[in-house]
N, C-alpha and C. Protein backbone atom coordinates (compact mmCIF):
# COMPACT_ATOMS: atom_id res chain seq x y z
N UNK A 1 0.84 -1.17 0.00
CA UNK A 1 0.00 0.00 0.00
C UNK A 1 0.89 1.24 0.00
N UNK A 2 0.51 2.41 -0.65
CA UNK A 2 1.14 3.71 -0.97
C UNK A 2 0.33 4.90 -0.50
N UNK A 3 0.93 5.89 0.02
CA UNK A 3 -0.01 6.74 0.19
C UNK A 3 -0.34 7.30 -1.23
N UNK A 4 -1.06 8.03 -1.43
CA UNK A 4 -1.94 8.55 -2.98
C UNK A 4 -1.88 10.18 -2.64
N UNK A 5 -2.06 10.32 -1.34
CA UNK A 5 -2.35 11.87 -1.52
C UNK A 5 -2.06 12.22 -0.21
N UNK A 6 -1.23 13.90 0.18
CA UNK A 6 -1.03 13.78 1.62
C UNK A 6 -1.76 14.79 2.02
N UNK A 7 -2.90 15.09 1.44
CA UNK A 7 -3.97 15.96 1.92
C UNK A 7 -4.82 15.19 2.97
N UNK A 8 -5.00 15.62 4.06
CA UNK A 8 -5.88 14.75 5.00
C UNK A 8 -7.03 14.58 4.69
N UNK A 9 -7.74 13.88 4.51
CA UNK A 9 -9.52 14.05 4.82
C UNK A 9 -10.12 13.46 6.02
N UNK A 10 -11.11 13.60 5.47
CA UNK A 10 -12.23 13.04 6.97
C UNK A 10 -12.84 11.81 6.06
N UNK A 11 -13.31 11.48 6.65
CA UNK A 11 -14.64 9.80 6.22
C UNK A 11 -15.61 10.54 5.44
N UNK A 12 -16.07 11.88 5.85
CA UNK A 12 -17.25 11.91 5.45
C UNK A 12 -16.94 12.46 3.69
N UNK A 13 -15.80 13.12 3.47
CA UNK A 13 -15.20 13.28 2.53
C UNK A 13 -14.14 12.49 1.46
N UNK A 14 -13.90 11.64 2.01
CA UNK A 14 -13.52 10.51 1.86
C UNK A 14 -14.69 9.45 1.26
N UNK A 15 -15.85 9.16 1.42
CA UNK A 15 -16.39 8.59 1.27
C UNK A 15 -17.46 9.00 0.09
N UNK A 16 -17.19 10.53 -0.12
CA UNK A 16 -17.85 11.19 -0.98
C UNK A 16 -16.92 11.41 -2.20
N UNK A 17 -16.20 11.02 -2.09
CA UNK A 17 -15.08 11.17 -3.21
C UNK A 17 -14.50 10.00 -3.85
N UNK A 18 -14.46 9.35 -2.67
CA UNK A 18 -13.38 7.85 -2.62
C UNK A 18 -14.30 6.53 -2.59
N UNK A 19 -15.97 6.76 -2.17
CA UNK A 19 -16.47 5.24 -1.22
C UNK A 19 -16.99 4.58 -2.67
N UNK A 20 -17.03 4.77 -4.02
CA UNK A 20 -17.37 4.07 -4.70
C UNK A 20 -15.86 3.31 -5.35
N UNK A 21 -14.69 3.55 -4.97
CA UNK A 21 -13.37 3.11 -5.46
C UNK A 21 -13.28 2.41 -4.86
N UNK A 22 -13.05 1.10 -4.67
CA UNK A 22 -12.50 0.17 -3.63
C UNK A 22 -10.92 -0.29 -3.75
N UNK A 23 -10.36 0.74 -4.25
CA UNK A 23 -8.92 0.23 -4.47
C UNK A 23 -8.08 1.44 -3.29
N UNK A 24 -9.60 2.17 -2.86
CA UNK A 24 -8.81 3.09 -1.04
C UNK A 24 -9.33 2.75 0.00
N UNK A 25 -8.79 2.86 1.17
CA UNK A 25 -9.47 3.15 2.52
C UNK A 25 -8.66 4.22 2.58
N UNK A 26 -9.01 4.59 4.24
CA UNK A 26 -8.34 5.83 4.92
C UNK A 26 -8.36 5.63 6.03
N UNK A 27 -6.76 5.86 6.22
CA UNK A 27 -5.88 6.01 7.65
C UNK A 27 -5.62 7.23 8.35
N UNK A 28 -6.15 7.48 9.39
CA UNK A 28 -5.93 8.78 10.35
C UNK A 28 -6.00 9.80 8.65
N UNK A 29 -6.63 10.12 8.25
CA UNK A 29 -7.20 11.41 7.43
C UNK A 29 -6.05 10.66 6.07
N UNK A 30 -5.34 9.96 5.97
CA UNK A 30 -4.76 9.34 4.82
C UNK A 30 -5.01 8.83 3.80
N UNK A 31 -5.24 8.99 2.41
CA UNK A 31 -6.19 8.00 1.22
C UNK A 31 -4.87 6.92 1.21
N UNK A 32 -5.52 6.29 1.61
CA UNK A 32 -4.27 4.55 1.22
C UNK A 32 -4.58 4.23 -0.20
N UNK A 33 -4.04 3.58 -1.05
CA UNK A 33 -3.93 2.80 -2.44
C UNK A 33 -3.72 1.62 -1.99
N UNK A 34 -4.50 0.41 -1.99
CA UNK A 34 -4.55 -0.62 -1.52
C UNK A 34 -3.32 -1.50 -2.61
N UNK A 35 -3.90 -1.14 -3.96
CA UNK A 35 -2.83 -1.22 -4.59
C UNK A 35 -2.64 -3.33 -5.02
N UNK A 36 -4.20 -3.26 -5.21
CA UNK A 36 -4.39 -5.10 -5.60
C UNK A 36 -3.93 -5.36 -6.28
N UNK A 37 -3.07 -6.79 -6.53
CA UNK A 37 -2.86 -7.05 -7.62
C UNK A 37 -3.85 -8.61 -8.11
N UNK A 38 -3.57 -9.01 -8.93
CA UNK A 38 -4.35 -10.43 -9.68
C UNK A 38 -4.10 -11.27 -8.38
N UNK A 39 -2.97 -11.55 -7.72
CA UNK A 39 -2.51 -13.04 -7.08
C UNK A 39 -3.41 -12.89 -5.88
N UNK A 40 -3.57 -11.49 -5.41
CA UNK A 40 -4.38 -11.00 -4.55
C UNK A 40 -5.61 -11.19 -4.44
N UNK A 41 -5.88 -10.76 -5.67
CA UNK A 41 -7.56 -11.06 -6.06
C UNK A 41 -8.43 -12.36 -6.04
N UNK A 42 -6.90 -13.32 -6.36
CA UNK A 42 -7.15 -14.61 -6.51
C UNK A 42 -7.84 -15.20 -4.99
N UNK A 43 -6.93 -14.98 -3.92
CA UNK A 43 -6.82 -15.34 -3.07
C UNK A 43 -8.14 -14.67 -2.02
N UNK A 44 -8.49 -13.66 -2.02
CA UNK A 44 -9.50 -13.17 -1.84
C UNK A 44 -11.14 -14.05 -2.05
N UNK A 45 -10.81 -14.11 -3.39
CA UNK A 45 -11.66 -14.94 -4.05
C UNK A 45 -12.36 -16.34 -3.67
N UNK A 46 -11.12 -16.92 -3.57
CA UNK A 46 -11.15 -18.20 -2.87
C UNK A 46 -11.83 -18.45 -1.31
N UNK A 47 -11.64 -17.23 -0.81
CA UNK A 47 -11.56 -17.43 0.63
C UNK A 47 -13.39 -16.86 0.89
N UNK A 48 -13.31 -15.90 -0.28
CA UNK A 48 -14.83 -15.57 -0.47
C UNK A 48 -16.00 -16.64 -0.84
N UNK A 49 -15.57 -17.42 -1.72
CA UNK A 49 -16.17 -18.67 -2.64
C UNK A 49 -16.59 -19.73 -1.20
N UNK A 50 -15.61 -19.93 -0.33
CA UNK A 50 -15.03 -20.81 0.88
C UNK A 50 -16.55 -20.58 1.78
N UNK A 51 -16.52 -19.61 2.15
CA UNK A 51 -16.96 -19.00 2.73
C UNK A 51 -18.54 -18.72 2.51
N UNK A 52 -18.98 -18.30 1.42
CA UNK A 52 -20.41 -18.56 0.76
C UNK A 52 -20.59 -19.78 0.67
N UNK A 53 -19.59 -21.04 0.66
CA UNK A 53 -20.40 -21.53 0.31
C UNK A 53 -20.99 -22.52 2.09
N UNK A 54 -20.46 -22.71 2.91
CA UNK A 54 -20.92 -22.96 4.23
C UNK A 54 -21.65 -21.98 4.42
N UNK A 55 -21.93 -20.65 4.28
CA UNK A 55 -23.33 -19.94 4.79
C UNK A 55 -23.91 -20.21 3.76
N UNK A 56 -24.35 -20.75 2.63
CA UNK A 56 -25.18 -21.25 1.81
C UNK A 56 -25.65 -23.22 2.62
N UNK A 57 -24.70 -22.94 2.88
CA UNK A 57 -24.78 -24.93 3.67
C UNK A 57 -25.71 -24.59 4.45
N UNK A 58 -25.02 -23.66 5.57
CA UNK A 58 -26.14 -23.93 6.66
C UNK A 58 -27.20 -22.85 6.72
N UNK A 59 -27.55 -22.90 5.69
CA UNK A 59 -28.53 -20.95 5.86
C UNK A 59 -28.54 -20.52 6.67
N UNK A 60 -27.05 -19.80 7.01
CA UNK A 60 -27.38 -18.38 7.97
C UNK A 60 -27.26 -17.34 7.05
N UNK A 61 -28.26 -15.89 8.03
CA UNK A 61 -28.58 -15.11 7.28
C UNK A 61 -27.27 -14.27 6.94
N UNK A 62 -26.55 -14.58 6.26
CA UNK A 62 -25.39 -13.83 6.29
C UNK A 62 -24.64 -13.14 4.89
N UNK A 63 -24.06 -12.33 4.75
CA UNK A 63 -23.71 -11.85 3.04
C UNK A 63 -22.14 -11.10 3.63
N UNK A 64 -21.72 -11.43 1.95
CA UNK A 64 -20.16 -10.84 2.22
C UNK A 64 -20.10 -10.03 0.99
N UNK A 65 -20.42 -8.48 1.45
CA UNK A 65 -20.28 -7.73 0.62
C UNK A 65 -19.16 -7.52 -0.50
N UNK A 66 -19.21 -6.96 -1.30
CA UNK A 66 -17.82 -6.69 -2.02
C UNK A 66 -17.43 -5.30 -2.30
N UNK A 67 -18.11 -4.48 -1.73
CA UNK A 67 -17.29 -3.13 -1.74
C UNK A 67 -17.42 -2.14 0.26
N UNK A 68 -17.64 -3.37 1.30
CA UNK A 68 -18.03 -2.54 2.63
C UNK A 68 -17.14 -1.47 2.54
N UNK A 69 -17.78 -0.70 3.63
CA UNK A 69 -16.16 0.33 4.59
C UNK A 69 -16.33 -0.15 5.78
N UNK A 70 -15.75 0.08 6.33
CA UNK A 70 -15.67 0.28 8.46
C UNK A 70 -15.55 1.07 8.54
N UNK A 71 -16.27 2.30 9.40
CA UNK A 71 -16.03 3.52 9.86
C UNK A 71 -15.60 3.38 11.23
N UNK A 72 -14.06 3.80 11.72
CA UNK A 72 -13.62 3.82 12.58
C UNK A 72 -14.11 4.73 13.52
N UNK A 73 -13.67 5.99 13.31
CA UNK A 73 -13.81 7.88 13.51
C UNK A 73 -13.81 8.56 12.70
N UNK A 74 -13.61 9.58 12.66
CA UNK A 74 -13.51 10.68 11.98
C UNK A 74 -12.81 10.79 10.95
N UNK A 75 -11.63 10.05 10.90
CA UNK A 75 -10.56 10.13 9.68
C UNK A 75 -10.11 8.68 9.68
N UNK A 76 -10.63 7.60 10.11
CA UNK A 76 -9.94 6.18 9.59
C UNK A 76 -11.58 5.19 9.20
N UNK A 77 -11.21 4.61 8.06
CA UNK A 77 -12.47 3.89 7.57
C UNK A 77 -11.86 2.79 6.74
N UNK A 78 -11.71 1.89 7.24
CA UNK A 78 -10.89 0.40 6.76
C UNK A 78 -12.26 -0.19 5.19
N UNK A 79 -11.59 -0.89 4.57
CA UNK A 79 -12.06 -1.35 3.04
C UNK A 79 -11.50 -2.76 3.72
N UNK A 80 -12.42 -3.88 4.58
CA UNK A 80 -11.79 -5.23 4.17
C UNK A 80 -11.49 -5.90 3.20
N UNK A 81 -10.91 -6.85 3.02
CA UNK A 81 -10.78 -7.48 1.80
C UNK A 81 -11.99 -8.66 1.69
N UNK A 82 -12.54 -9.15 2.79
CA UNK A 82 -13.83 -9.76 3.17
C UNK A 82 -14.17 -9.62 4.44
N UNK A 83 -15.39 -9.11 4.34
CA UNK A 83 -16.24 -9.16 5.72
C UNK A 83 -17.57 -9.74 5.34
N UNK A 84 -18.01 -10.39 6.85
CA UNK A 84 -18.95 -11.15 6.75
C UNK A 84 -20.15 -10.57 7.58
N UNK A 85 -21.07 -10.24 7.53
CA UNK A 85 -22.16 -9.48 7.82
C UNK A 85 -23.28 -10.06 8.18
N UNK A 86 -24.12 -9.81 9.46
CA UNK A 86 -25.77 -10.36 9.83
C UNK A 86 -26.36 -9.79 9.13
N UNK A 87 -27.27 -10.21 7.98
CA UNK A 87 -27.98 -9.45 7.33
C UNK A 87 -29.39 -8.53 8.78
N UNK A 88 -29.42 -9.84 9.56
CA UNK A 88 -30.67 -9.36 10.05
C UNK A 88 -30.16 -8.14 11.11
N UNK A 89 -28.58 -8.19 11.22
CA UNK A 89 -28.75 -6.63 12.31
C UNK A 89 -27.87 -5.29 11.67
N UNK A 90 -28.05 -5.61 10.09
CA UNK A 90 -27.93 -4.32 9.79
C UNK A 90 -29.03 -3.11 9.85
N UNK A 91 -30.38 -3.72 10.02
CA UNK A 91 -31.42 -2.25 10.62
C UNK A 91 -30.76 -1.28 11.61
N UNK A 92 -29.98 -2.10 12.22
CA UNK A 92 -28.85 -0.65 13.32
C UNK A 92 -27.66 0.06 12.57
N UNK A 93 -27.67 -0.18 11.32
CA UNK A 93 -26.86 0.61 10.23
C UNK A 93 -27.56 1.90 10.22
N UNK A 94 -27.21 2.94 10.38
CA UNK A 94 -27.84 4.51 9.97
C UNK A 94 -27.48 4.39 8.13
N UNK A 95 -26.28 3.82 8.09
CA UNK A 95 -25.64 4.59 6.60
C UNK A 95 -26.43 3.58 6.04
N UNK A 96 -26.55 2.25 5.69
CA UNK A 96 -26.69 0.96 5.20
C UNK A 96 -27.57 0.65 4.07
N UNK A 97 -28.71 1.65 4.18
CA UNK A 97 -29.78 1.71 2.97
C UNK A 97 -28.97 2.45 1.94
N UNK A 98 -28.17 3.51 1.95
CA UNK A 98 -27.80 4.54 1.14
C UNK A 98 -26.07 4.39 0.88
N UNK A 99 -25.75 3.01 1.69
CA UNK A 99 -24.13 3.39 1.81
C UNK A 99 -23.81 2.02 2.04
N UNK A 100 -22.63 1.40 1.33
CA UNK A 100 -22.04 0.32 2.26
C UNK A 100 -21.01 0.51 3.47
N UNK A 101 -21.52 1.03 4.52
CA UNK A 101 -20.45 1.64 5.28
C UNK A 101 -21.35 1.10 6.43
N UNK A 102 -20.77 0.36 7.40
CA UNK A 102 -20.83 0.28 8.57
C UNK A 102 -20.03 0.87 9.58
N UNK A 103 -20.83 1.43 10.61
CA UNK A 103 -20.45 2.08 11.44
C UNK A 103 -20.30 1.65 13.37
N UNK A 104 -20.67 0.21 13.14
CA UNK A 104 -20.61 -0.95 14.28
C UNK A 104 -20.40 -1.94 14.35
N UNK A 105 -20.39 -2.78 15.26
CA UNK A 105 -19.63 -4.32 14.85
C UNK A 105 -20.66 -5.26 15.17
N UNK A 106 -22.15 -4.29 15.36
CA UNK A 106 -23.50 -5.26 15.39
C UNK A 106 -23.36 -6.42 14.63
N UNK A 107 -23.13 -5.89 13.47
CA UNK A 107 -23.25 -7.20 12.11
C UNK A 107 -22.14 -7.88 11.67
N UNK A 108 -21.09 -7.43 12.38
CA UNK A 108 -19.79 -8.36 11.93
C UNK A 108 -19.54 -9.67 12.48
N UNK A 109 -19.65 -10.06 11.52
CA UNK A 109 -19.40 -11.42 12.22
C UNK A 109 -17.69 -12.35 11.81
N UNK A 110 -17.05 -11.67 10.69
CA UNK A 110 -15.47 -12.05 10.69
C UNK A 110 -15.37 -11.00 9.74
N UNK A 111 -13.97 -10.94 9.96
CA UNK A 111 -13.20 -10.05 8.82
C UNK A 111 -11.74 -10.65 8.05
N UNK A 112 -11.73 -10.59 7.09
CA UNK A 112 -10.08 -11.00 6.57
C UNK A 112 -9.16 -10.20 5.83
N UNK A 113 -8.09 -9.94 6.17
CA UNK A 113 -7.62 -9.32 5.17
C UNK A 113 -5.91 -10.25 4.58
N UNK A 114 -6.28 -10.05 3.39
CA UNK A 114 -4.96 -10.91 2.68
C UNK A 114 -3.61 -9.66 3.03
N UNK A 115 -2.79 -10.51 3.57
CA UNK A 115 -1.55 -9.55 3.31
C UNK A 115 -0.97 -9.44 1.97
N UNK A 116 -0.70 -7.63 2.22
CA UNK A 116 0.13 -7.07 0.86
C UNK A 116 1.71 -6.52 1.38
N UNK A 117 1.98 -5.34 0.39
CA UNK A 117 3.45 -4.93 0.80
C UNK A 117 3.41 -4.07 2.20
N UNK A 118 2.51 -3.74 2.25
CA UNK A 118 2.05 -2.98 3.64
C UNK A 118 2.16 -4.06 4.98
N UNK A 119 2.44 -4.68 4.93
CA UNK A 119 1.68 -5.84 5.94
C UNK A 119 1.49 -5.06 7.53
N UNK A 120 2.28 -4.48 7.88
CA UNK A 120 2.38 -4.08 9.32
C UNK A 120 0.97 -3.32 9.75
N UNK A 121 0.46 -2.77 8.32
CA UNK A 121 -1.03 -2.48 9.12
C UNK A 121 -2.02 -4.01 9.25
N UNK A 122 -1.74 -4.67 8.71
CA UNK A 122 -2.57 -6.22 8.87
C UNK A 122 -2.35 -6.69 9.91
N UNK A 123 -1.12 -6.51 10.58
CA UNK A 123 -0.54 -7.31 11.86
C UNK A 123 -0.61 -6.33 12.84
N UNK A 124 -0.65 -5.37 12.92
CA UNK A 124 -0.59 -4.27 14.29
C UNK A 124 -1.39 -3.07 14.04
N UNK A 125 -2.23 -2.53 13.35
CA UNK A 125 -2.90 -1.43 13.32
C UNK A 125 -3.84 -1.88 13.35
N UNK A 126 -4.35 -2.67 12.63
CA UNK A 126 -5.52 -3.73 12.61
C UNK A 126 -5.98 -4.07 13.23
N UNK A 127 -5.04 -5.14 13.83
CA UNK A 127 -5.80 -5.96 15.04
C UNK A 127 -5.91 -5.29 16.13
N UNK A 128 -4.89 -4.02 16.22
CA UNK A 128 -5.67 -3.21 17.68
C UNK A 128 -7.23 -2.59 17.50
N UNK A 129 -6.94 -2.13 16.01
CA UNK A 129 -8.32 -1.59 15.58
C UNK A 129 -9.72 -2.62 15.57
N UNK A 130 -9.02 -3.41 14.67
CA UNK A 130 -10.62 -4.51 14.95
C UNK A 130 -10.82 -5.14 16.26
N UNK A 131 -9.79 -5.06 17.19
CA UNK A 131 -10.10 -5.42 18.47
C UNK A 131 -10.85 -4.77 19.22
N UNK A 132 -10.61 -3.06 19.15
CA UNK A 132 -11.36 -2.43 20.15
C UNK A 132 -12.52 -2.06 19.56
N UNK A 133 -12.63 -2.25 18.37
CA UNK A 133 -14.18 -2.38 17.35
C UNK A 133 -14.85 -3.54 17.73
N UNK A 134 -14.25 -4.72 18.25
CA UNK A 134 -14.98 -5.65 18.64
C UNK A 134 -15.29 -6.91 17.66
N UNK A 135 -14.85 -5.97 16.61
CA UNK A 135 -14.44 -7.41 15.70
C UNK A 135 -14.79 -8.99 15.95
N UNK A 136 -15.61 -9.87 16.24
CA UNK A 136 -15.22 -11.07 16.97
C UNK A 136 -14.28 -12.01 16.16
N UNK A 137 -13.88 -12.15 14.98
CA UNK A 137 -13.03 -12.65 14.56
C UNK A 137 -12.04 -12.30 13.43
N UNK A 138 -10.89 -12.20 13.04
CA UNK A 138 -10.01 -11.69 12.10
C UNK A 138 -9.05 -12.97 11.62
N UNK A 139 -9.45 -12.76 10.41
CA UNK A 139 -8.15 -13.69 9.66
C UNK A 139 -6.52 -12.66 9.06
N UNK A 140 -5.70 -12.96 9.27
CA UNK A 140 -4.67 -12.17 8.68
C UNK A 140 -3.75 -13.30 7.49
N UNK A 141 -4.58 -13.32 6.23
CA UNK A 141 -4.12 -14.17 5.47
C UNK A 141 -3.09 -13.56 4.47
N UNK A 142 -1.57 -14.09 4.88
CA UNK A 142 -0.13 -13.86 4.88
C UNK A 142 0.17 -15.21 3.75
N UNK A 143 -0.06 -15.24 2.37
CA UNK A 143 0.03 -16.35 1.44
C UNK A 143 1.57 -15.85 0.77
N UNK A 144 2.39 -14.60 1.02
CA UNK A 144 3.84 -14.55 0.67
C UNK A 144 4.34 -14.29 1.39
N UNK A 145 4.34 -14.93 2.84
CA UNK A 145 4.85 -14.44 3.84
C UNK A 145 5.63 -13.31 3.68
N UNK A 146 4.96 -12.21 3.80
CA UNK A 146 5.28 -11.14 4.22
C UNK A 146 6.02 -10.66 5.44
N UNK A 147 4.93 -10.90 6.50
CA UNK A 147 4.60 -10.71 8.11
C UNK A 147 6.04 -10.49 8.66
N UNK A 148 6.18 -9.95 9.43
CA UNK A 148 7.20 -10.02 10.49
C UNK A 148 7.62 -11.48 11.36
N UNK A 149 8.86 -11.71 11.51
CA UNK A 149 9.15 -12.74 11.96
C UNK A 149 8.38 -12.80 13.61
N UNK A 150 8.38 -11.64 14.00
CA UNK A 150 7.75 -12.13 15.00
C UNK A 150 6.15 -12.43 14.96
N UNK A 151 5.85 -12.55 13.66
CA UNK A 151 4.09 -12.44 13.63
C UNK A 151 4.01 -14.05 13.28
N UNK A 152 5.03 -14.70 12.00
CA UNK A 152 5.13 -15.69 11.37
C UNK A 152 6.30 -16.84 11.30
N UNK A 153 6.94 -16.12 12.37
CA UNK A 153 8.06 -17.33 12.76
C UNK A 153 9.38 -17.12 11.68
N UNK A 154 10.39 -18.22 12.18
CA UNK A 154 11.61 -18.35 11.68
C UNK A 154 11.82 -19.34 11.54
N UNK A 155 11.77 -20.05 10.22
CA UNK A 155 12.05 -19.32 8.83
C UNK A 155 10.92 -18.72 8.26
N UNK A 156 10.44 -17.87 7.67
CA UNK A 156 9.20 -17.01 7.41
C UNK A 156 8.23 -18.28 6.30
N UNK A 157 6.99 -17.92 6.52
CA UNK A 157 6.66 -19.30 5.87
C UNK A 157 4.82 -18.56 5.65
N UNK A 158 4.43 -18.97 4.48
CA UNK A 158 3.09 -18.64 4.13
C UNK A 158 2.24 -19.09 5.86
N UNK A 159 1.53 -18.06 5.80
CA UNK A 159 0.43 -18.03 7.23
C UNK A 159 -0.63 -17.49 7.88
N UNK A 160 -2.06 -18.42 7.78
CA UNK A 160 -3.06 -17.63 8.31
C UNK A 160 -3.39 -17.37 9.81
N UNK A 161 -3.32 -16.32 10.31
CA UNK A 161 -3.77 -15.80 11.69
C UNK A 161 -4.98 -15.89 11.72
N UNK A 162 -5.80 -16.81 12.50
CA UNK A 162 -7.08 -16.64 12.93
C UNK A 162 -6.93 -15.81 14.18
N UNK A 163 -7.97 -14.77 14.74
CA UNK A 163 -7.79 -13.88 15.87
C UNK A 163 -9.14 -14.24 16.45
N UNK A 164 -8.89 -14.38 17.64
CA UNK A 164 -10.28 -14.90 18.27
C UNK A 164 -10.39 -13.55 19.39
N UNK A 165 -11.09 -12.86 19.42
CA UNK A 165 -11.98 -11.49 20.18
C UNK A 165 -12.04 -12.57 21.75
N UNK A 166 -10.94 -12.35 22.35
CA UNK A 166 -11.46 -12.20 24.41
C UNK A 166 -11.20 -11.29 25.22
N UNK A 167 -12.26 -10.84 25.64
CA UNK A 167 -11.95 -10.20 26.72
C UNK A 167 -11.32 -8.60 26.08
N UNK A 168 -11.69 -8.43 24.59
CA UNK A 168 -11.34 -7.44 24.65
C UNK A 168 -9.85 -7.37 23.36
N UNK A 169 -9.39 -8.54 23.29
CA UNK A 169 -7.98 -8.84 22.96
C UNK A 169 -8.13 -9.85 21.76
N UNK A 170 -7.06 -10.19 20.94
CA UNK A 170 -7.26 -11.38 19.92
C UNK A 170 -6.02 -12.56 20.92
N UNK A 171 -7.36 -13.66 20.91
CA UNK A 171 -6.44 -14.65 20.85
C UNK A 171 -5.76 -15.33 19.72
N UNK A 172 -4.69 -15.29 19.22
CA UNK A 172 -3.86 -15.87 17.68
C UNK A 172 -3.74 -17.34 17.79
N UNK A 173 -3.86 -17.56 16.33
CA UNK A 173 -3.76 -19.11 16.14
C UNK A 173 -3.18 -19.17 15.22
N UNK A 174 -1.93 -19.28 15.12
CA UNK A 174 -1.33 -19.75 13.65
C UNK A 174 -1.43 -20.33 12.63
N UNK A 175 -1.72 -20.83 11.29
CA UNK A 175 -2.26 -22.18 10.59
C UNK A 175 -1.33 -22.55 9.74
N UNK A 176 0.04 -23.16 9.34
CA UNK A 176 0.17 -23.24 8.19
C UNK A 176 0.44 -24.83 7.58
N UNK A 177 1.00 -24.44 6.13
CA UNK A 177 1.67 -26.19 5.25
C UNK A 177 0.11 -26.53 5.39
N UNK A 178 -0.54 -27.72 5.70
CA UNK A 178 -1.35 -28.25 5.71
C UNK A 178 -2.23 -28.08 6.72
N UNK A 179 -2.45 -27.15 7.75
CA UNK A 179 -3.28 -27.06 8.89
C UNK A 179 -4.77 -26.56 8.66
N UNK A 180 -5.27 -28.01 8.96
CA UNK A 180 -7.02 -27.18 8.92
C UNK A 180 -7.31 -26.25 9.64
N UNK A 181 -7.91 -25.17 9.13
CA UNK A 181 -8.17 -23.79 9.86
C UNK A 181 -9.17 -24.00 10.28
N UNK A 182 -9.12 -23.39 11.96
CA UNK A 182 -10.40 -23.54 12.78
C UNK A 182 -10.86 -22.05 13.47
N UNK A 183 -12.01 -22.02 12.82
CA UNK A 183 -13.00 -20.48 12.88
C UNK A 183 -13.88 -21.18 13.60
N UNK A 184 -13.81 -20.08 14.75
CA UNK A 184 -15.05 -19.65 15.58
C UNK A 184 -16.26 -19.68 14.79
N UNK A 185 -16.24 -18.45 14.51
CA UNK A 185 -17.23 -18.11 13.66
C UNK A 185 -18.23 -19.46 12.95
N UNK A 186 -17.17 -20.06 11.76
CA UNK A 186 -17.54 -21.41 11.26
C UNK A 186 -17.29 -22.68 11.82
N UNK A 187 -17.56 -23.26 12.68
CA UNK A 187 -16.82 -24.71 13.43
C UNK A 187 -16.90 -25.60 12.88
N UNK A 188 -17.37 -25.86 11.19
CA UNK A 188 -17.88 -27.08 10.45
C UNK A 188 -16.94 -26.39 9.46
N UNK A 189 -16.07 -25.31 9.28
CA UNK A 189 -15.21 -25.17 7.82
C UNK A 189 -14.30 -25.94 7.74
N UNK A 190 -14.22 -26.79 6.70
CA UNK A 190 -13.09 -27.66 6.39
C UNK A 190 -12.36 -26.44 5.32
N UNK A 191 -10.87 -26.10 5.63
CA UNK A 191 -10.25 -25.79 4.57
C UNK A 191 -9.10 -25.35 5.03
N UNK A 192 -7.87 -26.59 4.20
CA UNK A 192 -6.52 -26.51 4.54
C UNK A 192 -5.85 -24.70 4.47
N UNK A 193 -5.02 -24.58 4.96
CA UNK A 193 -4.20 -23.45 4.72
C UNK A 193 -3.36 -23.62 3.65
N UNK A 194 -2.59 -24.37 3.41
CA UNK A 194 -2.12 -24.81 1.94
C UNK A 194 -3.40 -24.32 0.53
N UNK A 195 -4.52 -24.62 0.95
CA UNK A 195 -5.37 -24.60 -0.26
C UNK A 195 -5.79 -22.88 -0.92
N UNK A 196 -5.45 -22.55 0.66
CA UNK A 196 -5.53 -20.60 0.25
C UNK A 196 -4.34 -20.36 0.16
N UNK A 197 -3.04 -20.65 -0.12
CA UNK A 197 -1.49 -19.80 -0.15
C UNK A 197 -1.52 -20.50 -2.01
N UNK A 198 -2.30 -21.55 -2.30
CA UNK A 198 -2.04 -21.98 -3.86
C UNK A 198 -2.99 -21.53 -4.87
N UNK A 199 -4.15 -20.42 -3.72
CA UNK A 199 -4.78 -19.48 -4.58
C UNK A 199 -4.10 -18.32 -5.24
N UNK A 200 -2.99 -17.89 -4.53
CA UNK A 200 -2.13 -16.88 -4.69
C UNK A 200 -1.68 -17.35 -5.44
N UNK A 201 -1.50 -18.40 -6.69
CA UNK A 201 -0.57 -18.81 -7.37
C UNK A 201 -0.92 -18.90 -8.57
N UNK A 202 -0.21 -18.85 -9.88
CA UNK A 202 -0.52 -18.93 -11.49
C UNK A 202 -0.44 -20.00 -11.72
């Protein structure tokens, strides 16, 4: 991710300028360039596909938009790369008829974001942020190991962070090579970690 512009804005301007682009969010008054590429998209994809299709299994009322925001405050409004949403408690959305912008963590029910060249906001801005948002669950899916050794170990190695919301805090779970990933959220998802790092791949 790059900054694009070092004019500050706000959300509400930001969102009037920027909320139909999904290639920005905004950091403390910052337009970020998320800056996707294909391998990215791929992987996204997959995890999206994954994912519909167990809330199609078990009909819950649930949808994973493709262009949300998160409205933090005033000047930070995160663009997941997937979030997963209660359809039935977005009526506590003010923006929601007129906007894909949520402004609570009523309806969240997970979030993921694939790591890029940025990673350090995936691993530490993030998870403080979706933590004290309440987030109840975060994936930090790291398919070129990016991450910091202290996030992903030594020798650095493709890796999904499941974050489990206690008490306030993420509990981390590492997944990688072949480890079935185990979501809260989903307790019936079968799907190796190997099978999302070979989405990233041509």
């Amino acid at each position: 991710m790059v900054q694009a512009n070092p004019k500050l804005l706000n959300v509400d301007d930001f969102i009037a300028n920027h909320g139909d682009q999904d290639r920005y969010e905004l950091i403390d008054g910052e337009l970020i360039d998320l800056e996707p590429t294909g391998l990215h998209e791929q992987v996204i994809g997959f995890v999206v596909r994954k994912l519909s299709v167990e809330i199609d299994r078990l009909d819950l009322p649930y949808i994973i938009p493709h262009r949300c925001l998160v409205r933090f405050s005033d000047d930070t409004a995160f663009r997941p790369d997937v979030i997963v949403l209660d359809k039935t408690q977005l009526v506590h959305e003010p923006l929601w008829r007129t906007q894909p912008v949520v402004t609570t963590n009523a309806a969240i029910k997970l979030i993921a974001e694939v790591v890029s060249t940025n990673w350090q906001n995936d691993y530490a801005r993030k998870v403080e942020d979706y933590a004290l948002f309440g987030v109840p669950e975060y994936w930090i899916t790291d398919y070129l190991a990016l991450g910091g050794r202290e996030y992903i170990g030594q020798p650095k190695q493709p890796t999904v962070t499941v974050c489990q919301l206690t008490g306030g805090f993420y509990d981390k779970q590492l997944f990688q090579h072949d480890n079935q990933l185990i979501s809260p959220t989903f307790p019936e998802l079968r799907i190796q970690a190997s099978a999302i790092f070979a989405a990233g791949q041509l």
